[in-house]
N, C-alpha and C. Protein backbone atom coordinates (compact mmCIF):
# COMPACT_ATOMS: atom_id res chain seq x y z
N UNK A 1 13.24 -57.46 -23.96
CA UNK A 1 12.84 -57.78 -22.60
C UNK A 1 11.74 -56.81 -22.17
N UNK A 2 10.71 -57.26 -21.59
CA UNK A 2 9.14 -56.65 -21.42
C UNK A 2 9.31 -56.49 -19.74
N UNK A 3 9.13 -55.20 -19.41
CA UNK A 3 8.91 -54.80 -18.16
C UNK A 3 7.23 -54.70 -17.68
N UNK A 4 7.60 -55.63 -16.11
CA UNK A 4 6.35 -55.99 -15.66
C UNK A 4 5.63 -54.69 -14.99
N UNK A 5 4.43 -54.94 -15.06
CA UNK A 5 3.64 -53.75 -14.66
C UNK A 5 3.86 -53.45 -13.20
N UNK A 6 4.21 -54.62 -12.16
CA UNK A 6 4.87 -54.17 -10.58
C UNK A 6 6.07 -53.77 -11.08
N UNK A 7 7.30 -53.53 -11.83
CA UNK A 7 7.97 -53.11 -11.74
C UNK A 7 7.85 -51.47 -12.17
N UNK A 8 7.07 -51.45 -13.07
CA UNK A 8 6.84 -49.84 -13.37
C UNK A 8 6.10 -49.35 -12.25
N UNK A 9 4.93 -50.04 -11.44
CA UNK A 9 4.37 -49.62 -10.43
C UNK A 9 5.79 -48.91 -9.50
N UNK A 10 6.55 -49.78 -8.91
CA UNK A 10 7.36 -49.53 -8.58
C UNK A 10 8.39 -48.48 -8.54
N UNK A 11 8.40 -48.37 -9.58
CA UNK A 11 9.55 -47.46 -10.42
C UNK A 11 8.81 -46.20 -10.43
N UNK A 12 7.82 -45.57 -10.96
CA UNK A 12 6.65 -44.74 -10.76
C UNK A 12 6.66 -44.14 -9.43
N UNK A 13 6.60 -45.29 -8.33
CA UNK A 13 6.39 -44.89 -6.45
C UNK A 13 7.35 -44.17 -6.40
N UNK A 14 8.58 -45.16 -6.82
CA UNK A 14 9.78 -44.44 -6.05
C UNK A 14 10.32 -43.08 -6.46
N UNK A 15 9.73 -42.62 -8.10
CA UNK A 15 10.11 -41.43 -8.46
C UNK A 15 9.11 -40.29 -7.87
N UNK A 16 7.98 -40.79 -7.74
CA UNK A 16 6.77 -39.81 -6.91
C UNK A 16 7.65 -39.70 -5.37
N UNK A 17 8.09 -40.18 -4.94
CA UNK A 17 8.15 -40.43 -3.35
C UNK A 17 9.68 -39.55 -3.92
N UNK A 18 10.79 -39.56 -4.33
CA UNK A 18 12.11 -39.39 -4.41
C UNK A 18 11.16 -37.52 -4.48
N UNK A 19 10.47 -37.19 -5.64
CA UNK A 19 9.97 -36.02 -6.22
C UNK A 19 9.67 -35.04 -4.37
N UNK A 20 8.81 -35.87 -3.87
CA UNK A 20 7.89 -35.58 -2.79
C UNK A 20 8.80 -35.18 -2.18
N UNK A 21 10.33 -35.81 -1.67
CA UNK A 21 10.87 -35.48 -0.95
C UNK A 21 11.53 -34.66 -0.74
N UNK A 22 11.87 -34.11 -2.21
CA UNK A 22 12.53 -32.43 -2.28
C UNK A 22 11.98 -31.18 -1.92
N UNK A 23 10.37 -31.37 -2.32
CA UNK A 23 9.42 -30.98 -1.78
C UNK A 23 8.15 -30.51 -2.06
N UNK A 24 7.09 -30.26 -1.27
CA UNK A 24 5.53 -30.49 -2.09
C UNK A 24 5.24 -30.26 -3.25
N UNK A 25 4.41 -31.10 -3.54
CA UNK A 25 3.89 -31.07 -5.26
C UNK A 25 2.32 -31.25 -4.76
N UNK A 26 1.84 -30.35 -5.97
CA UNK A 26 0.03 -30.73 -6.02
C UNK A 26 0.22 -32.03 -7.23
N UNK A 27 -1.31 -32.39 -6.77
CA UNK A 27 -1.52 -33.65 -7.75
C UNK A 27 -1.50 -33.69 -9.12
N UNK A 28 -1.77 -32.63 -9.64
CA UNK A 28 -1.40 -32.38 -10.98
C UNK A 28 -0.24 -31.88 -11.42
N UNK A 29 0.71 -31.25 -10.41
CA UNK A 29 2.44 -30.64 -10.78
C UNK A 29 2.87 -32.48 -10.62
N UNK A 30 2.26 -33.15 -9.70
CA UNK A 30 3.23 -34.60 -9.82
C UNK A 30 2.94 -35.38 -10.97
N UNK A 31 1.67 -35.41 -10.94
CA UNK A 31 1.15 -36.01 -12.72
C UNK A 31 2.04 -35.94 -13.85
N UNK A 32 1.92 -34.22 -14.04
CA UNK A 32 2.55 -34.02 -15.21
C UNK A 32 4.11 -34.91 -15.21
N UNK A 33 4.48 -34.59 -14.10
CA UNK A 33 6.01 -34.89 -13.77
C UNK A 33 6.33 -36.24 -14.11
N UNK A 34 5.43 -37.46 -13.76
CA UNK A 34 5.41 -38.84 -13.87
C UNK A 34 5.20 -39.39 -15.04
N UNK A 35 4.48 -38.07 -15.90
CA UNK A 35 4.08 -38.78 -17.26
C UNK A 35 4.84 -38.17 -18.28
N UNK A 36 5.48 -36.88 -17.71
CA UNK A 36 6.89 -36.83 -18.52
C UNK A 36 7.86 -37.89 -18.57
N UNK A 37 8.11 -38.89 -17.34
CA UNK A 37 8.75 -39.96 -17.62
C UNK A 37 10.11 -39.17 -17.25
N UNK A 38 11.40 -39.43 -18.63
CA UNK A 38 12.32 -38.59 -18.15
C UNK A 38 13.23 -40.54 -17.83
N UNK A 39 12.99 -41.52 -18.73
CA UNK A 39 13.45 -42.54 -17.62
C UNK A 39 15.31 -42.61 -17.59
N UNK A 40 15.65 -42.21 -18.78
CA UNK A 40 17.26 -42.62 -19.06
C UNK A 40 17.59 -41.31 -18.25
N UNK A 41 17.02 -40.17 -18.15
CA UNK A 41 17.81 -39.24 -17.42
C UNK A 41 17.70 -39.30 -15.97
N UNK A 42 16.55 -40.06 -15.50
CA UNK A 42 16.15 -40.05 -14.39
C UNK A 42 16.15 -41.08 -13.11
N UNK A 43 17.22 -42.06 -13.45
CA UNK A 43 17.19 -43.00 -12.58
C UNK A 43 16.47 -44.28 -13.05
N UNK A 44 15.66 -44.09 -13.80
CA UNK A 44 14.93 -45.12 -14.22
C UNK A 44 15.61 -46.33 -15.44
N UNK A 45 16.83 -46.02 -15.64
CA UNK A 45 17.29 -46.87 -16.93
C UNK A 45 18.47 -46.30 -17.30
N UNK A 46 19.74 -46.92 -18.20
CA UNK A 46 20.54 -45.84 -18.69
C UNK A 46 20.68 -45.82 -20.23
N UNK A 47 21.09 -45.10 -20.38
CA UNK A 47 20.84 -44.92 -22.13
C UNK A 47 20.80 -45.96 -23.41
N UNK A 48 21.67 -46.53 -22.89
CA UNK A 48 21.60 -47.80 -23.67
C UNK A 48 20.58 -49.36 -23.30
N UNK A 49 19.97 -48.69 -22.32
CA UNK A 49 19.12 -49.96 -22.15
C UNK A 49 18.08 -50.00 -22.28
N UNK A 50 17.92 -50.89 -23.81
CA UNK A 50 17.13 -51.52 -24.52
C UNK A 50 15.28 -51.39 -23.81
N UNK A 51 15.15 -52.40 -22.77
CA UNK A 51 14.00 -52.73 -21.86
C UNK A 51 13.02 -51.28 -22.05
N UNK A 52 13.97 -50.23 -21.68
CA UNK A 52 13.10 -48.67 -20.70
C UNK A 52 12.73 -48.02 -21.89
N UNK A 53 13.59 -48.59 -23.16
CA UNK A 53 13.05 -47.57 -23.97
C UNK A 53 11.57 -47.91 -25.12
N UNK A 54 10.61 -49.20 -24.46
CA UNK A 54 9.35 -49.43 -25.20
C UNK A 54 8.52 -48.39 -24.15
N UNK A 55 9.39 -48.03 -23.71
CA UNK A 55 8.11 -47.40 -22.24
C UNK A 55 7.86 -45.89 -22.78
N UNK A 56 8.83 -45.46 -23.55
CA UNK A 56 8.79 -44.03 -24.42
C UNK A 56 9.02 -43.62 -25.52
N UNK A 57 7.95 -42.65 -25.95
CA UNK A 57 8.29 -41.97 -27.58
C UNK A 57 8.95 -41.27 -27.84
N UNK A 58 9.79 -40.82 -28.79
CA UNK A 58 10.75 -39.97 -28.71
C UNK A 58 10.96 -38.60 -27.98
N UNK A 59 9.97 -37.87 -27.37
CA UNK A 59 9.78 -36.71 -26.38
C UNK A 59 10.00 -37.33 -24.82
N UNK A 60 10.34 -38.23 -24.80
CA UNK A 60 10.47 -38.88 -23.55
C UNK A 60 9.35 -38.75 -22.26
N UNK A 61 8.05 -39.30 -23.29
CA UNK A 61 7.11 -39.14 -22.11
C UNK A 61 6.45 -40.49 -22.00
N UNK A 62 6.17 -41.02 -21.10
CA UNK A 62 5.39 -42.30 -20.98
C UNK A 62 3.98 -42.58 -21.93
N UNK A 63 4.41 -43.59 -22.47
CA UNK A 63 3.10 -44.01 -23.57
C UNK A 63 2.49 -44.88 -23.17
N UNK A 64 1.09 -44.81 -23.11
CA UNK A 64 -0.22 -45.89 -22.35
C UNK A 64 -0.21 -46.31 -21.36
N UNK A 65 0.50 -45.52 -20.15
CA UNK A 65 0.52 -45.86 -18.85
C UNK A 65 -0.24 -44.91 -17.72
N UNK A 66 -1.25 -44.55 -18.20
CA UNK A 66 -1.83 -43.14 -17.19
C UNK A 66 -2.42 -43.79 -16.25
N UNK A 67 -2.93 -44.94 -16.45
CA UNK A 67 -3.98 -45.55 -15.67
C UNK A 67 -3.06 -45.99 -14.40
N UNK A 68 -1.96 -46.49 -14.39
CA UNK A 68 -0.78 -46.89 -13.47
C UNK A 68 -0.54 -45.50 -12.77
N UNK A 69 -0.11 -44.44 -13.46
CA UNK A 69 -0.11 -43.18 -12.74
C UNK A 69 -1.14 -42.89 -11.85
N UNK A 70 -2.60 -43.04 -12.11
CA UNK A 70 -3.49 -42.79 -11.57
C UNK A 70 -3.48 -44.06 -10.16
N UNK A 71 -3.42 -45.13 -10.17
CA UNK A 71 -2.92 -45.53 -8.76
C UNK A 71 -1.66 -45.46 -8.60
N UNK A 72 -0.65 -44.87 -9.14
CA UNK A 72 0.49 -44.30 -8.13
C UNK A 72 0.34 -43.14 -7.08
N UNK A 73 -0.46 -42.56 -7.98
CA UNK A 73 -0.95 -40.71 -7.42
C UNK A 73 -2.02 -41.47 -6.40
N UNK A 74 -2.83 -41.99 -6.30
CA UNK A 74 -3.40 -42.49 -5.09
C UNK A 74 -3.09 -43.24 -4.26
N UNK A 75 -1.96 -44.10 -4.36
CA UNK A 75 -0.98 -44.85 -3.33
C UNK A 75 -0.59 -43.59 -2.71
N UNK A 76 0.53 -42.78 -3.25
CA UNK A 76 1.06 -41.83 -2.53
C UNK A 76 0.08 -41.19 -1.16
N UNK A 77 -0.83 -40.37 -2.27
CA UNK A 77 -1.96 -39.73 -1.20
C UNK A 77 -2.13 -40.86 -0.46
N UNK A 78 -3.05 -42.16 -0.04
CA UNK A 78 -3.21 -43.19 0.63
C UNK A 78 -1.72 -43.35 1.87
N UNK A 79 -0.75 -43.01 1.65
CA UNK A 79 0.40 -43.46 2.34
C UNK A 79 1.17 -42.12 3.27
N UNK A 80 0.02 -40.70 2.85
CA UNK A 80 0.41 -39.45 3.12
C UNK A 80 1.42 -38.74 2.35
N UNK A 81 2.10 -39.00 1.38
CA UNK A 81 3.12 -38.36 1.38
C UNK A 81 2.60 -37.33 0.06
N UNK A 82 1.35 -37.77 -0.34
CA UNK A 82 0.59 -36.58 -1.33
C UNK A 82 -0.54 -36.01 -0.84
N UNK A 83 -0.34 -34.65 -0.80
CA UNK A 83 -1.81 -33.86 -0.42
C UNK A 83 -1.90 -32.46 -0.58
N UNK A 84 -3.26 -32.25 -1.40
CA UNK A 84 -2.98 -30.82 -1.98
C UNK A 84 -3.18 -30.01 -0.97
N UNK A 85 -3.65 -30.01 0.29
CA UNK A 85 -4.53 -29.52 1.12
C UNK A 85 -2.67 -28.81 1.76
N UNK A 86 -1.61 -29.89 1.99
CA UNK A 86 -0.39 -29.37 2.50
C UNK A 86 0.26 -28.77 1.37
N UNK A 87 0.06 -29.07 0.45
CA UNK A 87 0.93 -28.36 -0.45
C UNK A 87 0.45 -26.90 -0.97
N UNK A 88 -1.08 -26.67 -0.76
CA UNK A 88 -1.50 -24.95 -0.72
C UNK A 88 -1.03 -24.43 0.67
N UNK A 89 -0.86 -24.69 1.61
CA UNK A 89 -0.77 -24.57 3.03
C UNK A 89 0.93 -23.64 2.95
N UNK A 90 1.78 -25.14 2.37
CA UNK A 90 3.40 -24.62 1.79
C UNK A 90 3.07 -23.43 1.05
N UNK A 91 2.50 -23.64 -0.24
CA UNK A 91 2.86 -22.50 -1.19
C UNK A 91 2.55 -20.99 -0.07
N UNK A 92 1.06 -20.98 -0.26
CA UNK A 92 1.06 -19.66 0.55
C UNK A 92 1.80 -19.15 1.42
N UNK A 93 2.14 -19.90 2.25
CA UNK A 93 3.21 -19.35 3.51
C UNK A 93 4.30 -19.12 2.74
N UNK A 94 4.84 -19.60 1.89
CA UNK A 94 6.17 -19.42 1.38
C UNK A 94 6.10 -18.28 0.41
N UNK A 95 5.01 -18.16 -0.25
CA UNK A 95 4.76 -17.17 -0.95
C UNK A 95 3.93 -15.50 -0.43
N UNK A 96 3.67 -15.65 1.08
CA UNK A 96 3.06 -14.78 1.46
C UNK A 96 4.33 -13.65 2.45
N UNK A 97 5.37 -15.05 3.06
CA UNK A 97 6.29 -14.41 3.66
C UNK A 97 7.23 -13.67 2.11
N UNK A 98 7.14 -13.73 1.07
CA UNK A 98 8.05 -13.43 -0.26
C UNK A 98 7.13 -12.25 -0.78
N UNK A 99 5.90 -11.90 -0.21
CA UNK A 99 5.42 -10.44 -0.26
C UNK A 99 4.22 -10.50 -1.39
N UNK A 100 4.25 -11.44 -1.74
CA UNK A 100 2.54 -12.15 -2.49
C UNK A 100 1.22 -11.73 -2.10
N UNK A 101 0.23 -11.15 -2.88
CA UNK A 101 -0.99 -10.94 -2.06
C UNK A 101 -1.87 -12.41 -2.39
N UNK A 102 -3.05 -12.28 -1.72
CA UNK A 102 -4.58 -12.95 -2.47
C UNK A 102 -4.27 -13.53 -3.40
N UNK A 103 -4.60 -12.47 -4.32
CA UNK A 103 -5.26 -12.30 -6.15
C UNK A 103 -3.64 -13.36 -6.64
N UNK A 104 -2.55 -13.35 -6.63
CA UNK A 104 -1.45 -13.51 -7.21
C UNK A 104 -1.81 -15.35 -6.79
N UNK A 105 -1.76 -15.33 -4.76
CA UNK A 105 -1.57 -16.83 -4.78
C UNK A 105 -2.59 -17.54 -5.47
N UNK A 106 -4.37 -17.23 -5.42
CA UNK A 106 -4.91 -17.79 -6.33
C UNK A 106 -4.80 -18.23 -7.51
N UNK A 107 -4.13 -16.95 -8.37
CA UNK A 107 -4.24 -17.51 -9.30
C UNK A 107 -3.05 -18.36 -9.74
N UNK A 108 -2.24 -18.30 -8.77
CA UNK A 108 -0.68 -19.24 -9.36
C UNK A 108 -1.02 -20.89 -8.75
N UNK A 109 -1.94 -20.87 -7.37
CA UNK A 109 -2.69 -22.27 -6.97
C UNK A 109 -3.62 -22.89 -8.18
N UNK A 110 -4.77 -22.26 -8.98
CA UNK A 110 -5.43 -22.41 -10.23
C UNK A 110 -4.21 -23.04 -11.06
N UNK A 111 -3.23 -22.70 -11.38
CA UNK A 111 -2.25 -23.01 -12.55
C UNK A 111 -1.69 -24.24 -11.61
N UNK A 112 -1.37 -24.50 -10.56
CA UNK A 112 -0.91 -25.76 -10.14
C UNK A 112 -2.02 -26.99 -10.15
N UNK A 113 -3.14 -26.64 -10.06
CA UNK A 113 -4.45 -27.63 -10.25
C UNK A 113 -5.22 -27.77 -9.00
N UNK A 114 -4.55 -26.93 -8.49
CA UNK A 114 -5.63 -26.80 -6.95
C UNK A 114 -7.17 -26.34 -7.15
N UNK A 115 -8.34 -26.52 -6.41
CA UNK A 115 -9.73 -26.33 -6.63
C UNK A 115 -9.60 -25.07 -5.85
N UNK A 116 -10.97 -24.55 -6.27
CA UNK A 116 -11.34 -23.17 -6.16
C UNK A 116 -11.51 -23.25 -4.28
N UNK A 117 -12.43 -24.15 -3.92
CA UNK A 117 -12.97 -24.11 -2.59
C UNK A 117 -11.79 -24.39 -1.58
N UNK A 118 -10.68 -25.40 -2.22
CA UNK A 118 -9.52 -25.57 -0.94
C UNK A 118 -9.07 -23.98 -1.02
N UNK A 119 -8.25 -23.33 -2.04
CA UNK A 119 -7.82 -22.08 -2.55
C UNK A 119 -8.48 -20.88 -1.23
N UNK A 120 -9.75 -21.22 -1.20
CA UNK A 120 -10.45 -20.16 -0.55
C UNK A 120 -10.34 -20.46 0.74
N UNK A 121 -10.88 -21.71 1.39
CA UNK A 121 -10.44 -22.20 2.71
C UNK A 121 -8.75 -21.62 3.22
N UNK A 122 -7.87 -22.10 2.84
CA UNK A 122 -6.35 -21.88 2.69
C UNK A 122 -6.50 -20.66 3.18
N UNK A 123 -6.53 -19.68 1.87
CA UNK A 123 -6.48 -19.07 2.24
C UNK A 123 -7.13 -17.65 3.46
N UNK A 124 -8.53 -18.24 3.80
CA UNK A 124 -9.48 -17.44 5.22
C UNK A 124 -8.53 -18.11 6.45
N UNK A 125 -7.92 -19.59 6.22
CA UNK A 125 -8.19 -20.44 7.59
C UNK A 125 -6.45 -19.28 8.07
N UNK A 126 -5.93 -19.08 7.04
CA UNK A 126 -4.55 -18.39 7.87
C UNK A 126 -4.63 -17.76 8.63
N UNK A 127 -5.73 -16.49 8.56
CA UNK A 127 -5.71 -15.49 9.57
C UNK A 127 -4.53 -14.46 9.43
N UNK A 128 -4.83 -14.19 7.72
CA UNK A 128 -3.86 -13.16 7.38
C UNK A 128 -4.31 -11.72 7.76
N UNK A 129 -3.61 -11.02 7.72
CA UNK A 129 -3.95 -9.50 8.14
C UNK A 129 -3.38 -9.05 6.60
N UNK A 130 -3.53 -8.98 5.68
CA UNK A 130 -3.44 -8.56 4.36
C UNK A 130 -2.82 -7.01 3.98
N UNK A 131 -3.61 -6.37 4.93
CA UNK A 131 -3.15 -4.88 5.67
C UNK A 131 -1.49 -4.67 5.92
N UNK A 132 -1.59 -5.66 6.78
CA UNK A 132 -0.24 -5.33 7.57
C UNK A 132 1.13 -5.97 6.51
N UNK A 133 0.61 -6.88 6.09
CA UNK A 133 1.63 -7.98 4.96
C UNK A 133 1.97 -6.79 4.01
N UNK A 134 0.86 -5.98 3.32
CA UNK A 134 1.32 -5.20 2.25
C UNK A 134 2.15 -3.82 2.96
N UNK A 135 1.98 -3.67 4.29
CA UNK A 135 2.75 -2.18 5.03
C UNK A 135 4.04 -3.17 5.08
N UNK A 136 4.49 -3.84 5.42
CA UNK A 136 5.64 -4.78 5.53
C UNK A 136 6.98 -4.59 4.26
N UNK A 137 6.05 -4.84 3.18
CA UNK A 137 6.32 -5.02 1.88
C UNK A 137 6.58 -3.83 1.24
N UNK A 138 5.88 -2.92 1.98
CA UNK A 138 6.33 -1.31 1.38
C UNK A 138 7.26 -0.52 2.36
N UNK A 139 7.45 -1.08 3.36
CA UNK A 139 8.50 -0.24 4.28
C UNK A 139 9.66 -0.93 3.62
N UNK A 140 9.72 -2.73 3.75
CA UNK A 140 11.10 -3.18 3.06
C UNK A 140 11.79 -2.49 1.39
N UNK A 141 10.63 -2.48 0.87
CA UNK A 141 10.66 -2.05 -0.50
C UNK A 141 10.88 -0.56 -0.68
N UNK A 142 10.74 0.40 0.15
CA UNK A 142 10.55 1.65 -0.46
C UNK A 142 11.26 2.84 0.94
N UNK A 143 11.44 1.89 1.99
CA UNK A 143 11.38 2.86 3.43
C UNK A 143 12.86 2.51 3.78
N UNK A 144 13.72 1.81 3.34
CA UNK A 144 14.92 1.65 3.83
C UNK A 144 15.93 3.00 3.79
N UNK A 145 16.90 2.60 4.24
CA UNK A 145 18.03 3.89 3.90
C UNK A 145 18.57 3.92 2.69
N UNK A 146 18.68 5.63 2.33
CA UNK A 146 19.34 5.48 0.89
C UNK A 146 18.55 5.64 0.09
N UNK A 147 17.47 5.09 0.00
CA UNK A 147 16.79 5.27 -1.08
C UNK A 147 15.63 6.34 -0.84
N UNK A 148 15.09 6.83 -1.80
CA UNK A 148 14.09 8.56 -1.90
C UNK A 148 13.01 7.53 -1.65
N UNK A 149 12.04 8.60 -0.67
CA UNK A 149 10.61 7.88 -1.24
C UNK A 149 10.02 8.30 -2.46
N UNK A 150 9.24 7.06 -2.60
CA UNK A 150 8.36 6.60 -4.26
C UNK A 150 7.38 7.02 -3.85
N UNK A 151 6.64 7.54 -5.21
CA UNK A 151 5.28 7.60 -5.44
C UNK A 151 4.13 7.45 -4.84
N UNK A 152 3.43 7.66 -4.38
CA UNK A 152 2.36 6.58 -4.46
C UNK A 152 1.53 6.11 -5.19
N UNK A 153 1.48 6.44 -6.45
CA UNK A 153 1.53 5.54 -7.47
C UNK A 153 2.24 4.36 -7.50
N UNK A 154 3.52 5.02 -7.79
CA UNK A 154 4.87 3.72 -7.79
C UNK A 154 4.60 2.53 -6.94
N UNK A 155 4.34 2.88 -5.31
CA UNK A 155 3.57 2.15 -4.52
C UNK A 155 3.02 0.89 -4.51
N UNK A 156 1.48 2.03 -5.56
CA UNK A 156 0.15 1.32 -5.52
C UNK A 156 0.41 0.42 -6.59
N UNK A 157 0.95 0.51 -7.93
CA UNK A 157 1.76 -0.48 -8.82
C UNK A 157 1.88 -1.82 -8.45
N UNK A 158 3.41 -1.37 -7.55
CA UNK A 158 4.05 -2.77 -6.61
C UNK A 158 3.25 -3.34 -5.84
N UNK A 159 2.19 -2.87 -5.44
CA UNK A 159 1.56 -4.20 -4.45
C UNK A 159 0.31 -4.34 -5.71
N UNK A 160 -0.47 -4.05 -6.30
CA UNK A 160 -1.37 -4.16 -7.26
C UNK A 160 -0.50 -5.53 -8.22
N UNK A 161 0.69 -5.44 -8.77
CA UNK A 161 1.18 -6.61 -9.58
C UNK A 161 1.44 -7.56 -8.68
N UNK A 162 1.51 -7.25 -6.84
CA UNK A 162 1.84 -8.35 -6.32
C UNK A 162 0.71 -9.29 -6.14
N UNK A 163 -0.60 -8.75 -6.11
CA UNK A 163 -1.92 -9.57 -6.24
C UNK A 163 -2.63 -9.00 -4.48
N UNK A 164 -2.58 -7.81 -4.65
CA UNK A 164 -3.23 -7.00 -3.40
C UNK A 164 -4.12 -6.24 -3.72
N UNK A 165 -5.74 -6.39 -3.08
CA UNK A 165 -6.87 -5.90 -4.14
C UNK A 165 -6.67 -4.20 -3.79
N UNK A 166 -7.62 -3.18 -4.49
CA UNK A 166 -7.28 -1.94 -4.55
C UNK A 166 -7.85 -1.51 -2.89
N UNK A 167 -8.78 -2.09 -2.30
CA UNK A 167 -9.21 -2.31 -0.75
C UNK A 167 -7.98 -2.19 0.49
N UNK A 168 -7.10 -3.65 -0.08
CA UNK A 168 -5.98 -3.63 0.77
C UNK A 168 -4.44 -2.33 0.68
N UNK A 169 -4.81 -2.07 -0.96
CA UNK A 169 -3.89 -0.69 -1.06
C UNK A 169 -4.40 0.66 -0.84
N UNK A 170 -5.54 1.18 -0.76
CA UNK A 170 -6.18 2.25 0.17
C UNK A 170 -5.77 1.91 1.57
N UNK A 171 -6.35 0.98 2.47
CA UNK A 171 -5.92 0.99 3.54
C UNK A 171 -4.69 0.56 4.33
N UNK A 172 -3.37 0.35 3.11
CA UNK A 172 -2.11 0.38 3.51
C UNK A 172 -1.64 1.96 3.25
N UNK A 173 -1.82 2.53 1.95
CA UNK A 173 -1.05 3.53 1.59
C UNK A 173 -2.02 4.77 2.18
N UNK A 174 -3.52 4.79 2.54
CA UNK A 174 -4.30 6.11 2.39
C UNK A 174 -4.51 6.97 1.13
N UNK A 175 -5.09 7.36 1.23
CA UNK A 175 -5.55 8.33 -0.12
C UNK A 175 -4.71 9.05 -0.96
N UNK A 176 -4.46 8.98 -1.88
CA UNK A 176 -3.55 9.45 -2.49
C UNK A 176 -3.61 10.59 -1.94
N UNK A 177 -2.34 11.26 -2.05
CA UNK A 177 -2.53 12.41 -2.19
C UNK A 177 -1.97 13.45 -2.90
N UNK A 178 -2.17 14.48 -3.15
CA UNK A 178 -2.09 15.16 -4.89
C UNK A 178 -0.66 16.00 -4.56
């Protein structure tokens, strides 16, 4: 039994839209996701049925259907419920209140498939104080009770791996001092 191309259309929407609803995806984290397929584990079919399984090769990823993906991924966007523009908007905030600098969200937005120019917008249009985010991050981290103060090295480390340029750690920590 041969499954019709509105039904995979279909089937495709509703797993983009089910995906969407847990919560934001860029256009290329949903891609990948759709063309992994995934159908017997995923709602799409159950193990024994025959039909779902011409739709995949043994890695369980969809075979010769990208072009269908490609107007699913533009239905969605078209219908709102895809947009990278909200889904850098999410990450950063979620990742900036979790003590993230700059340098880190860029480059973890780059690995989701976001463009360089939204990346940069995003991130000017916040009206971050970068300053104050990394003093935040070092009083929680290092200023509580109980614990000795660190370094400033140790410090300059922790916000340097968090993706805070050496600019924003001079004018959180001040000059070293010897």
């Amino acid at each position: 039994m041969q499954v019709s191309k509105d039904d995979l259309f279909l089937k495709f929407y509703t797993r983009g839209v089910r995906l969407l609803g847990n919560r934001e995806h860029s256009e290329s984290e949903l891609r990948k996701k759709l063309l992994r397929g995934g159908w017997s584990r995923n709602g799409f079919g159950r193990e024994k049925d025959k039909k779902y399984q011409k739709l995949t090769d043994g890695a369980h990823t969809v075979v010769g259907y990208p072009c269908l993906i490609d107007q699913v991924i533009t239905q969605l966007k078209t219908d709102g419920f895809l947009s990278d523009e909200r889904y850098s908007e999410s990450y950063i905030r979620m990742r900036m209140n979790r003590g993230y600098g700059p340098a880190y969200l860029t480059n973890e937005l780059r690995k989701h498939g976001i463009s360089e120019e939204l990346i940069e917008d995003r991130l000017k249009s916040n009206d971050i104080s970068w300053v104050e985010t990394a003093k935040k991050i070092i009083a929680k981290r290092y200023c509580s009770e109980g614990k000795q103060s660190a370094s400033w090295e140790k410090k300059a480390r922790f916000l340097k791996n968090r993706g805070f340029s050496a600019d924003v750690i001079l004018n959180c920590l001040g000059n070293r001092k010897d």
